[in-house]
Structures are given as C-alpha cells and as structure tokens.
C-alpha atoms as a PDB file:
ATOM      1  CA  UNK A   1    -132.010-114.717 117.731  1.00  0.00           C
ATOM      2  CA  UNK A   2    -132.791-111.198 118.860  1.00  0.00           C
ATOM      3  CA  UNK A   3    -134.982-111.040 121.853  1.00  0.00           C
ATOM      4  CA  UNK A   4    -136.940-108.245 123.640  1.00  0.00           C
ATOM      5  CA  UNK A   5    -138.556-107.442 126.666  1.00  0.00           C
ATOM      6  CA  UNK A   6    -142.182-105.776 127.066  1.00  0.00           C
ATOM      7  CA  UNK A   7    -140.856-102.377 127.440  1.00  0.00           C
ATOM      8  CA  UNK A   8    -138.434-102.658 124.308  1.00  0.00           C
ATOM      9  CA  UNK A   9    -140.899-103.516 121.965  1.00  0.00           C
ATOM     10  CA  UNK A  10    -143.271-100.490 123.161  1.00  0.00           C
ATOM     11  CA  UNK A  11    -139.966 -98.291 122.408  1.00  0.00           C
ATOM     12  CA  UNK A  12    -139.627-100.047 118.876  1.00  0.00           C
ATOM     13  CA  UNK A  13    -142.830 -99.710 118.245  1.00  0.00           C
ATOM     14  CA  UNK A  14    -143.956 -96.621 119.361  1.00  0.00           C
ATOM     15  CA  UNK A  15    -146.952 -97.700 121.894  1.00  0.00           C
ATOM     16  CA  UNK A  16    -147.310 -98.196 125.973  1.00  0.00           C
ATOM     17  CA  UNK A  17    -146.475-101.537 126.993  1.00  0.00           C
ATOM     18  CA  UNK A  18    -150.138-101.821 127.963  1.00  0.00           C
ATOM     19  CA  UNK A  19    -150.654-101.429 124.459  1.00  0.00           C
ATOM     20  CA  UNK A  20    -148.326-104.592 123.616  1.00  0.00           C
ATOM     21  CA  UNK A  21    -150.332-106.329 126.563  1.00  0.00           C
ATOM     22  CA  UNK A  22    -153.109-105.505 124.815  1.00  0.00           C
ATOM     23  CA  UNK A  23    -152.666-106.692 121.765  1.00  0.00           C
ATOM     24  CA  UNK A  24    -151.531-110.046 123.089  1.00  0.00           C
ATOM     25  CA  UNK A  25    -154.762-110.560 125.051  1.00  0.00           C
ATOM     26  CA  UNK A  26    -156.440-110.047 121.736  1.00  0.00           C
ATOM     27  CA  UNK A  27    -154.483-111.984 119.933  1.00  0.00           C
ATOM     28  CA  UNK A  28    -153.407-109.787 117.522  1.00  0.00           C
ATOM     29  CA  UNK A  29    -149.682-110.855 118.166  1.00  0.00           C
ATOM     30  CA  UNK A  30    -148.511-114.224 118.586  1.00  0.00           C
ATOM     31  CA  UNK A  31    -148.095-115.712 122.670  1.00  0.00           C
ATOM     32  CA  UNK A  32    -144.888-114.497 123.842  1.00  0.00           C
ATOM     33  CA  UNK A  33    -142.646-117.535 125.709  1.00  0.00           C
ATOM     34  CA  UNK A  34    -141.951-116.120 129.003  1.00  0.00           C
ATOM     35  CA  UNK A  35    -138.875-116.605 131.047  1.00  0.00           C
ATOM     36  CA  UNK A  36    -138.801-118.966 134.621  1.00  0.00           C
ATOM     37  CA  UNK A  37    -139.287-115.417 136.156  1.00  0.00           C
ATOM     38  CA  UNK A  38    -142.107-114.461 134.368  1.00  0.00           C
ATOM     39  CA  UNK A  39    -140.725-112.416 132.177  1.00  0.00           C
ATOM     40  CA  UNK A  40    -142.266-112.129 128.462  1.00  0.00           C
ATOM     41  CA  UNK A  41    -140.217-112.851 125.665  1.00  0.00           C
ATOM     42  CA  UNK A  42    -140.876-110.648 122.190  1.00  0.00           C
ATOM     43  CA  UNK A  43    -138.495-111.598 119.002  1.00  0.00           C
ATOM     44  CA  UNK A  44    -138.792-109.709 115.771  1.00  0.00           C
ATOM     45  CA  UNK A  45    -141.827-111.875 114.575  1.00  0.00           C
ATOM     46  CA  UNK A  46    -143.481-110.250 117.394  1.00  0.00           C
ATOM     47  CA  UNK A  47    -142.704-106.301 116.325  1.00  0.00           C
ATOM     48  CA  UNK A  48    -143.118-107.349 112.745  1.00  0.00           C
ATOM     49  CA  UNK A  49    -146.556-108.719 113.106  1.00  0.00           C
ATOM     50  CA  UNK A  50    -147.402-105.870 115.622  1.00  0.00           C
ATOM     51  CA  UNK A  51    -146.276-103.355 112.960  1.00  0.00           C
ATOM     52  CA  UNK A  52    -148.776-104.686 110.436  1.00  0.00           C
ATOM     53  CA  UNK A  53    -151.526-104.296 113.330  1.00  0.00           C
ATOM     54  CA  UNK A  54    -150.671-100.621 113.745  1.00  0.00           C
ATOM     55  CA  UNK A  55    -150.609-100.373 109.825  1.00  0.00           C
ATOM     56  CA  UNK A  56    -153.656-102.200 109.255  1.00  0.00           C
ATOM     57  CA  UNK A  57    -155.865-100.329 112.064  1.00  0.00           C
ATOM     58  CA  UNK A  58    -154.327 -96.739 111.025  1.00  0.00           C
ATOM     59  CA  UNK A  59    -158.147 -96.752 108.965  1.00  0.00           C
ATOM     60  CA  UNK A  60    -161.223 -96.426 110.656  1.00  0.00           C
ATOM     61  CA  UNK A  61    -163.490 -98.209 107.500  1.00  0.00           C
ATOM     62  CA  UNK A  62    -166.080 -99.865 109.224  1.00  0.00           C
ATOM     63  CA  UNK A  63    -168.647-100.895 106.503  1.00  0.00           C
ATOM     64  CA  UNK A  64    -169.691-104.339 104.918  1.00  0.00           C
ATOM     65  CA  UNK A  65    -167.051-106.323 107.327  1.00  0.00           C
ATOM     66  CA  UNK A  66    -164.523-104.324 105.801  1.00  0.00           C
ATOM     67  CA  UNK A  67    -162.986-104.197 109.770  1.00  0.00           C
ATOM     68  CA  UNK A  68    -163.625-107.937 110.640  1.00  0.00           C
ATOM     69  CA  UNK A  69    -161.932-108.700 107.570  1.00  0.00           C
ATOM     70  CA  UNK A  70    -158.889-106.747 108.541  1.00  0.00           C
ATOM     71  CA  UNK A  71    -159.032-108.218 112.137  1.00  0.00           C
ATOM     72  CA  UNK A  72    -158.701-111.919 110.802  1.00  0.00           C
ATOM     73  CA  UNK A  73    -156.088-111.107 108.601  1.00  0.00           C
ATOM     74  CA  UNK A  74    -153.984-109.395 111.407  1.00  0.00           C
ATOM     75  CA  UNK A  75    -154.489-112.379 113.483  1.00  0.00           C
ATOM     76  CA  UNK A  76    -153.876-115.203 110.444  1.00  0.00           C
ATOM     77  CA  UNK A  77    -150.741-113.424 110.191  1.00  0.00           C
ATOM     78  CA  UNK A  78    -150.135-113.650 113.978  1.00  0.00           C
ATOM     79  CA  UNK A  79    -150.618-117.449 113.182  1.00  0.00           C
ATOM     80  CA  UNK A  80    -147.586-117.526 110.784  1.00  0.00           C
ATOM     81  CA  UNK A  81    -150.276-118.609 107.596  1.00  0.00           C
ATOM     82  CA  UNK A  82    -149.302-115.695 105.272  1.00  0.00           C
ATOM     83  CA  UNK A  83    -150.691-116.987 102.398  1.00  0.00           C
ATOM     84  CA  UNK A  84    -154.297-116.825 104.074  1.00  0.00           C
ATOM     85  CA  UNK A  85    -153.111-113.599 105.476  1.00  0.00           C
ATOM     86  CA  UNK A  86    -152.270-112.405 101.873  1.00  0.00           C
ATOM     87  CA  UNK A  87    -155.375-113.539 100.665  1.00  0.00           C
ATOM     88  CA  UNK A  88    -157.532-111.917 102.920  1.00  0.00           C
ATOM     89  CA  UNK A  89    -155.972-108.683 102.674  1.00  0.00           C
ATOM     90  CA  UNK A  90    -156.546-108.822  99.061  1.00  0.00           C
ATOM     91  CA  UNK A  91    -160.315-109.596  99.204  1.00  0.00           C
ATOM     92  CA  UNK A  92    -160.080-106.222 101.799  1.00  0.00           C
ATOM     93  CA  UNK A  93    -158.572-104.278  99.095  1.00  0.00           C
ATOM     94  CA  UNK A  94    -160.870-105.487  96.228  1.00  0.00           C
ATOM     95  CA  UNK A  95    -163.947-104.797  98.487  1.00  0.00           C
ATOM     96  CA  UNK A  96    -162.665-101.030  99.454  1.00  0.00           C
ATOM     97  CA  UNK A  97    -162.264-100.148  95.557  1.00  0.00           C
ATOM     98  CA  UNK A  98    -165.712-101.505  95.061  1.00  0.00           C
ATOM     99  CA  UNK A  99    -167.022 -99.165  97.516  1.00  0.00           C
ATOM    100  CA  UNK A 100    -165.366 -96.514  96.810  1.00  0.00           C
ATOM    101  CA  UNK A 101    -166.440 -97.555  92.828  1.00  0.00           C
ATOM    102  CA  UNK A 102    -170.367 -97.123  94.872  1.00  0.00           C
ATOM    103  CA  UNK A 103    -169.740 -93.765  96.557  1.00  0.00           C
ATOM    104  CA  UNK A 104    -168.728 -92.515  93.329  1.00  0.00           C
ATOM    105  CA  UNK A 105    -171.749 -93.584  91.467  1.00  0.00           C
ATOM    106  CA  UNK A 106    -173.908 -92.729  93.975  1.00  0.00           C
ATOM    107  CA  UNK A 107    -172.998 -89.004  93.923  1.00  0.00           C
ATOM    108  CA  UNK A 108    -173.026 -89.487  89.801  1.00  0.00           C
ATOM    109  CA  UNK A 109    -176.719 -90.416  90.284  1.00  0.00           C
ATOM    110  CA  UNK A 110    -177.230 -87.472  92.730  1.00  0.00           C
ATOM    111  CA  UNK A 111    -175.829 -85.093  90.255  1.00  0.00           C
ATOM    112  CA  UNK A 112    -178.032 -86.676  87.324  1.00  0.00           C
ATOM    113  CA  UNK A 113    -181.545 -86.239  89.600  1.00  0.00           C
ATOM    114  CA  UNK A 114    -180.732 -82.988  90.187  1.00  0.00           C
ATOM    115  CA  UNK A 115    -179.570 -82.085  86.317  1.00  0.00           C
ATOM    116  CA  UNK A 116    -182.042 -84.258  84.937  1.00  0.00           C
ATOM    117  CA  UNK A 117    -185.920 -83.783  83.861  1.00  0.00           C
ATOM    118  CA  UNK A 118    -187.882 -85.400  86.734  1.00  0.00           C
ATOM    119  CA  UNK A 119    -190.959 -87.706  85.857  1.00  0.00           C
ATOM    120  CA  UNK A 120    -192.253 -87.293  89.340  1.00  0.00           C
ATOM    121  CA  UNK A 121    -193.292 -83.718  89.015  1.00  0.00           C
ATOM    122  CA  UNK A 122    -196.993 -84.610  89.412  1.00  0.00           C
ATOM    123  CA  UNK A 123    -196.779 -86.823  91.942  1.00  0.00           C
ATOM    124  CA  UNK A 124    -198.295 -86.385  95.523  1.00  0.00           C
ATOM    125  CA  UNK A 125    -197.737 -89.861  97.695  1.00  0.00           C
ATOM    126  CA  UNK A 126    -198.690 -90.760 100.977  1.00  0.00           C
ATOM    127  CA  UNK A 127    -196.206 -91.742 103.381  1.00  0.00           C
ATOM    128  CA  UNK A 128    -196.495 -95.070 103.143  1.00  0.00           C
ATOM    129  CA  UNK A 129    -197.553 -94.850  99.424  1.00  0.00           C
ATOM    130  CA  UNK A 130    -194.173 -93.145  99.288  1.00  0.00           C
ATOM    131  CA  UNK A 131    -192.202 -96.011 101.160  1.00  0.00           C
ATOM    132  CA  UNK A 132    -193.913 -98.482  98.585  1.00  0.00           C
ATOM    133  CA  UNK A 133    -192.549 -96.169  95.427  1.00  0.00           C
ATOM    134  CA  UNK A 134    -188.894 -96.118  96.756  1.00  0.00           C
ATOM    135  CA  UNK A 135    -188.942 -99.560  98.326  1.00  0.00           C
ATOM    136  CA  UNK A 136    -187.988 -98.776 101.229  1.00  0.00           C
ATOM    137  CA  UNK A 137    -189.384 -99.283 105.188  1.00  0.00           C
ATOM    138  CA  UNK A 138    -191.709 -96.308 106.359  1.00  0.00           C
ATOM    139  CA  UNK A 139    -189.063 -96.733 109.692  1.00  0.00           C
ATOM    140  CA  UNK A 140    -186.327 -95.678 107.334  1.00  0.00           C
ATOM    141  CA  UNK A 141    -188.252 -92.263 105.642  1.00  0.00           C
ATOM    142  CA  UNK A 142    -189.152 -91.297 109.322  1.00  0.00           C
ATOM    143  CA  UNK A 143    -185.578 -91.866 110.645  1.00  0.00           C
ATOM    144  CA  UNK A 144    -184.851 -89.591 107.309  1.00  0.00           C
ATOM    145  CA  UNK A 145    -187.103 -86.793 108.730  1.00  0.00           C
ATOM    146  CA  UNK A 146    -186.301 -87.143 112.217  1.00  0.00           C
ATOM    147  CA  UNK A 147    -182.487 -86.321 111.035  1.00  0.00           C
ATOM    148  CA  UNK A 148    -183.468 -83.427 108.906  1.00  0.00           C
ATOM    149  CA  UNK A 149    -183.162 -85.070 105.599  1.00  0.00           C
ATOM    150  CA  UNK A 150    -186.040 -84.177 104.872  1.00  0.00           C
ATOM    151  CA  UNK A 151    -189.577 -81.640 105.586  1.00  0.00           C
ATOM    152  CA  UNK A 152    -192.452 -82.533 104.424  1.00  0.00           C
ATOM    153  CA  UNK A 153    -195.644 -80.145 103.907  1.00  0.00           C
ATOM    154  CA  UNK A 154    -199.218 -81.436 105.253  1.00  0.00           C
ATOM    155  CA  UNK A 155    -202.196 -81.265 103.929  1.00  0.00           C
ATOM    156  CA  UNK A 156    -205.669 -79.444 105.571  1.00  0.00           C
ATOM    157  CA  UNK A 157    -206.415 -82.702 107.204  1.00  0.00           C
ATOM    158  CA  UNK A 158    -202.870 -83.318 108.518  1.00  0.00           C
ATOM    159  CA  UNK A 159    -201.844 -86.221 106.479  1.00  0.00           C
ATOM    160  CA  UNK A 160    -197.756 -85.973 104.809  1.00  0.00           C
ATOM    161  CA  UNK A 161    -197.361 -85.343 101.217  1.00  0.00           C
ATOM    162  CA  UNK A 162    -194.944 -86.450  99.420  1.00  0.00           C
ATOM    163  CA  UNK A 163    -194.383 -83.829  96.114  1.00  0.00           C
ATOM    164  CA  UNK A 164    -192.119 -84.862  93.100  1.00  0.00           C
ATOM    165  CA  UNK A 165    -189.432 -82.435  94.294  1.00  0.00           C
ATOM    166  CA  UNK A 166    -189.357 -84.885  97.552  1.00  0.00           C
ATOM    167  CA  UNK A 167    -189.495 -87.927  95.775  1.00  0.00           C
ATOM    168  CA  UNK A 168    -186.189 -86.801  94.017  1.00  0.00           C
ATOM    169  CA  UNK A 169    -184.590 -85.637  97.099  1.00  0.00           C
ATOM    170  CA  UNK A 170    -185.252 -89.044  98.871  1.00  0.00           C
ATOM    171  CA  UNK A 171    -183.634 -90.653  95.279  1.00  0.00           C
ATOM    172  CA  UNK A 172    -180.538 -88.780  96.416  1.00  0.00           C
ATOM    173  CA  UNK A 173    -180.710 -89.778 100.342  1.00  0.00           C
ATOM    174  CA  UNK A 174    -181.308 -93.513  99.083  1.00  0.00           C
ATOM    175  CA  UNK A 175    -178.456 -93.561  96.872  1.00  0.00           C
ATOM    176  CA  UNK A 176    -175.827 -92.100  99.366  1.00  0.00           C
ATOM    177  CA  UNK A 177    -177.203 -94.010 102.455  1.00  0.00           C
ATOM    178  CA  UNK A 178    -177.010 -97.128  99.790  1.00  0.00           C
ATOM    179  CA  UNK A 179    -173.173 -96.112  99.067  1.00  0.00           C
ATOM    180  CA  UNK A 180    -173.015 -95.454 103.288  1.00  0.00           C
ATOM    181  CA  UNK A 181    -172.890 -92.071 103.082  1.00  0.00           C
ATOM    182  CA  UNK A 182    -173.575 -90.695 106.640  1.00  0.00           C
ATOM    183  CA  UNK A 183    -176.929 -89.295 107.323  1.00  0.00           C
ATOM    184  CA  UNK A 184    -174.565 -86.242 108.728  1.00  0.00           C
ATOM    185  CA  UNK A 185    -172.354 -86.124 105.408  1.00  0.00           C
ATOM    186  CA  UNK A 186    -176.185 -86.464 103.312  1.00  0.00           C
ATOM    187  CA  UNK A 187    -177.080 -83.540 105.335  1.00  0.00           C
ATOM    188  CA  UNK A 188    -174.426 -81.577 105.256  1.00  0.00           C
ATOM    189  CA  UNK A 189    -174.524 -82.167 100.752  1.00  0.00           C
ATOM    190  CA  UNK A 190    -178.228 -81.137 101.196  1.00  0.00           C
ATOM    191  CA  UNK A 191    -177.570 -77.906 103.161  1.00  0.00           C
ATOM    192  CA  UNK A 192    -174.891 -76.434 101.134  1.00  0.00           C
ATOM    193  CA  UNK A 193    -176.770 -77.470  97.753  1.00  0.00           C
ATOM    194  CA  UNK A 194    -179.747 -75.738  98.827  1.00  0.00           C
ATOM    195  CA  UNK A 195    -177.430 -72.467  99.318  1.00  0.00           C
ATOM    196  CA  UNK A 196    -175.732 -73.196  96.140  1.00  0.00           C
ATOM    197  CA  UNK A 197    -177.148 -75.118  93.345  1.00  0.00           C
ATOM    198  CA  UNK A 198    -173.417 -75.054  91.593  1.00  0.00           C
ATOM    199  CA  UNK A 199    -171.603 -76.634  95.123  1.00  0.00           C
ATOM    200  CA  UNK A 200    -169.335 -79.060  94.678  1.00  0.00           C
ATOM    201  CA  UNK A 201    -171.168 -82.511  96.108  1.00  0.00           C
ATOM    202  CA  UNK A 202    -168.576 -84.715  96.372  1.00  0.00           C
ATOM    203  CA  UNK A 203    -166.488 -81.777  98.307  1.00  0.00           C
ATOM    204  CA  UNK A 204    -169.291 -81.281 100.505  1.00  0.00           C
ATOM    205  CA  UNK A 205    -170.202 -84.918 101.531  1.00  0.00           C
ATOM    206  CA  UNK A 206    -166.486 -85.668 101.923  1.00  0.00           C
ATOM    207  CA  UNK A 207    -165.859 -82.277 104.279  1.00  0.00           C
ATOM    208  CA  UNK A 208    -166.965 -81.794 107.930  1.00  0.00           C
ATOM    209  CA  UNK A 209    -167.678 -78.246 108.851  1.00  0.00           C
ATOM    210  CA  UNK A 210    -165.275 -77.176 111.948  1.00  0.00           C
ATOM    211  CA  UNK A 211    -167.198 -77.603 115.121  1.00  0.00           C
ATOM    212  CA  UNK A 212    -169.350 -80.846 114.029  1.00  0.00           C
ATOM    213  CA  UNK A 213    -169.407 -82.425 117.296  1.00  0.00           C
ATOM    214  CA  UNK A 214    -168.171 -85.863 116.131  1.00  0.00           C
ATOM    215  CA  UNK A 215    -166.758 -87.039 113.094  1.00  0.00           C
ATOM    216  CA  UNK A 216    -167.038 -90.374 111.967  1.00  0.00           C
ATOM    217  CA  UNK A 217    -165.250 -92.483 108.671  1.00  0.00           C
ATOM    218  CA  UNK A 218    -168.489 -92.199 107.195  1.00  0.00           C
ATOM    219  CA  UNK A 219    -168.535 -88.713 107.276  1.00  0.00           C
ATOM    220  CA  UNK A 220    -165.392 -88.293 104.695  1.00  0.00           C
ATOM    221  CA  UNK A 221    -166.061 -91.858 103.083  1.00  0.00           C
ATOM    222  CA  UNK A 222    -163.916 -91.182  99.971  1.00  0.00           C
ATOM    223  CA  UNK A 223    -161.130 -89.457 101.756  1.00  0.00           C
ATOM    224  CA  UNK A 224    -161.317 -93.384 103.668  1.00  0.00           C
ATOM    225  CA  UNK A 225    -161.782 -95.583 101.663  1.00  0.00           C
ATOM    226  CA  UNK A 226    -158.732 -93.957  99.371  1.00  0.00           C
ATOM    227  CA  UNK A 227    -156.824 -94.107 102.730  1.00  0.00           C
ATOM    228  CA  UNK A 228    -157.925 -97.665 103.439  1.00  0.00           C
ATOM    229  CA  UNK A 229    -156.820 -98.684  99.278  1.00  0.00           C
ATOM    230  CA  UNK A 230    -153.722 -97.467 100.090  1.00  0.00           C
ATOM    231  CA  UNK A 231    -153.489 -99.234 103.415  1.00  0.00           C
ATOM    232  CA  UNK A 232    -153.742-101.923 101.580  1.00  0.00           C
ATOM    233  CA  UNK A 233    -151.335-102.265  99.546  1.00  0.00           C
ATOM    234  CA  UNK A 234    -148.830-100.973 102.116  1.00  0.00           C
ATOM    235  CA  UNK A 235    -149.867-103.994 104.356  1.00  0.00           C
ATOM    236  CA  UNK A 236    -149.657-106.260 100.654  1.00  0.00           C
ATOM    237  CA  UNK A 237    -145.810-105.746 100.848  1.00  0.00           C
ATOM    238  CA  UNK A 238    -145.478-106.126 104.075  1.00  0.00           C
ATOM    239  CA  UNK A 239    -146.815-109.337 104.378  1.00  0.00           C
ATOM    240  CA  UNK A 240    -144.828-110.568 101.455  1.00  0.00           C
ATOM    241  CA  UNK A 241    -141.456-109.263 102.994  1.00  0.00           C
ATOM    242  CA  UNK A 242    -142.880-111.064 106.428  1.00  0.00           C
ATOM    243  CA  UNK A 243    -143.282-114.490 104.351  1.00  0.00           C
ATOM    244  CA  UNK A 244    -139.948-114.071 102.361  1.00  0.00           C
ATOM    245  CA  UNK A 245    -138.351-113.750 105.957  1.00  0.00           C
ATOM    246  CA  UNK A 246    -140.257-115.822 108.066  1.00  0.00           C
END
C-alpha cells in the first residue's frame, strides 16, 4: 500500500501542509496512523477523501443548510459510509435545483408585478398597516429602508405612506429576499430598472458592479447555485468511484 507523508499529500493535492493539518483537526479526512517517531501516515484514502473536500467546498452556497449538508457528507465519507455519503450529497443536489427552481420564479413574479395591472393603485397604508398587508415584521420593512430598498414619502403630519407603486415594489423585495436574493443584488435590480424599464433582471441581480466592496454567493445566486448543481454531480461520481475502490 502506497503511503505518504504530510508534505506529499500537500504536493498531490495542491494545498500547505497546514492545510492537510487542518483538515484533519476538523475531521474532514480520516485520523492518519502515525509512525513511532511521530510521523503522520496519509494513504490514498486520505488524498481521495481530501480531494472530494476541495471539490465539495469549491462553492460558497450558504442557504437553507445547503453548507452543513455538504460538511456531513464530506465527513460521512471520511468515515468510509459512502452510501450515507451518496445519499446526502443527493438530498444537496435536489435542494440546490429547488432553489435555483425559487430564484427563477421569484424574478418571474418580479417581471409579472412590474408588467402586470396593479390592484393596489389606490392604496395608501400605514407602516404597520403595510407590514400587516404583506405579512411581514415592521423590523423587516425598516431593515428594507434602512438598505435603500426602499423611500417612502410622509405625510403633513410626518407619518409614512405606503402608495400602491410601493406596495408593488416591496412584492418584488419579498419575493427575491424569499428566493435569498441579497438585499445588495435586490438593490442593485432596483437601481438599474429604475434607469431602464427594459433591463435585463435576472442579468442585473446575478452581476456585481466592479468596485462593490464585497461580494457575497448571494449576490450572483444563480451563477451559484448552477455552480453548486454541477458540484454536485462531479462529487456524485466521485464518491461512486471512491466506493467501487474502497
């Protein structure tokens, strides 16, 4: 049997050796045996399993435990129990098509408020009248304005109201923000649709302008989750070719 020291499997692998230390402390590799000296052992279990770590953490998709998920499987696989291993990567790849299946519609229903004849023309709400209407927390619409989502007009006497047009534009925030569009990505949509009406939405919530200071999964959630589907099924194969030889 092929063995390895700490510093080969770096090499192999492509990574620091505090990187393979790493990994071991968090159990994302199986315990190396170590030698009378001290020494740690790695065999090609080890790189195999620590190749479907790098694989399955190349993503960044955070949402709905879609990253705890990925973390247990890693580790179940460290364990030698493919068939768990197998199983959970499937439920990962079922639950990133359904939310990818979620961002879609939600940017469907965006593009049918703002097509569509609204029935909220005549409406003028309250703030918390308006919270009520969209069912959702008056901590949530004031986070929405203190981001920039959103500016609403006051009246003589100071009080918020909410007009039709806003009702419909908090529709859209609620869908995307349901779908985990970023409040930065909403934004951005909102900015560029206010410029031009005809802008393509799903372009402009899945695009960063250059200079955004930082840029998180959730600001290019398609281009993501796609990544993360494909992960998927990469790490699907591997696991299979890991249980055929293991």
């Amino acid at each position: 049997m092929q063995t390895y020291k700490t510093a080969q499997v770096a090499q192999i692998v492509g990574v620091h050796p505090n990187t393979v230390r790493l990994y071991e402390d968090l159990k994302l590799i199986p315990k190396p045996e170590r030698k009378p000296n001290g020494y740690r052992v790695f065999t090609d279990f080890h790189i195999d399993v620590f190749r479907l770590a790098r694989t399955a953490f190349q993503i960044e998709v955070l949402q709905n435990g879609l990253r705890k998920k990925i973390v247990s499987m890693v580790k179940t696989a460290a364990q030698g129990d493919f068939d768990t291993a197998l199983t959970l990567t499937s439920e990962y790849l079922s639950q990133a098509q359904t939310e990818k299946e979620n961002a879609d519609e939600a940017i469907r229903i965006t593009k049918k408020i703002l097509s569509g004849t609204s029935d909220t023309d005549a409406l003028e709400l309250k703030r918390s009248d308006t919270a009520k209407h969209l069912q959702i927390s008056m901590d949530t619409l004031r986070n929405w304005e203190m981001n920039g989502l959103l500016s609403v007009k006051r009246k003589m006497n100071g009080y918020r109201v909410y007009t039709g047009e806003d009702i419909n534009r908090l529709k859209i925030i609620r869908s995307l923000r349901c779908a985990n569009y970023s409040l930065e990505a909403i934004l951005r949509m909102l900015s560029e649709l206010s410029a031009n009406p005809n802008v393509d939405i799903k372009q402009a919530l899945d695009t960063p302008r250059p200079g955004e200071d930082i840029v998180s999964v959730c600001d290019k959630l398609l281009t993501s989750l796609n990544a993360a589907e494909q992960n998927a099924k990469v790490m699907l194969n591997m696991l299979h070719k890991m249980k055929r030889k293991y």
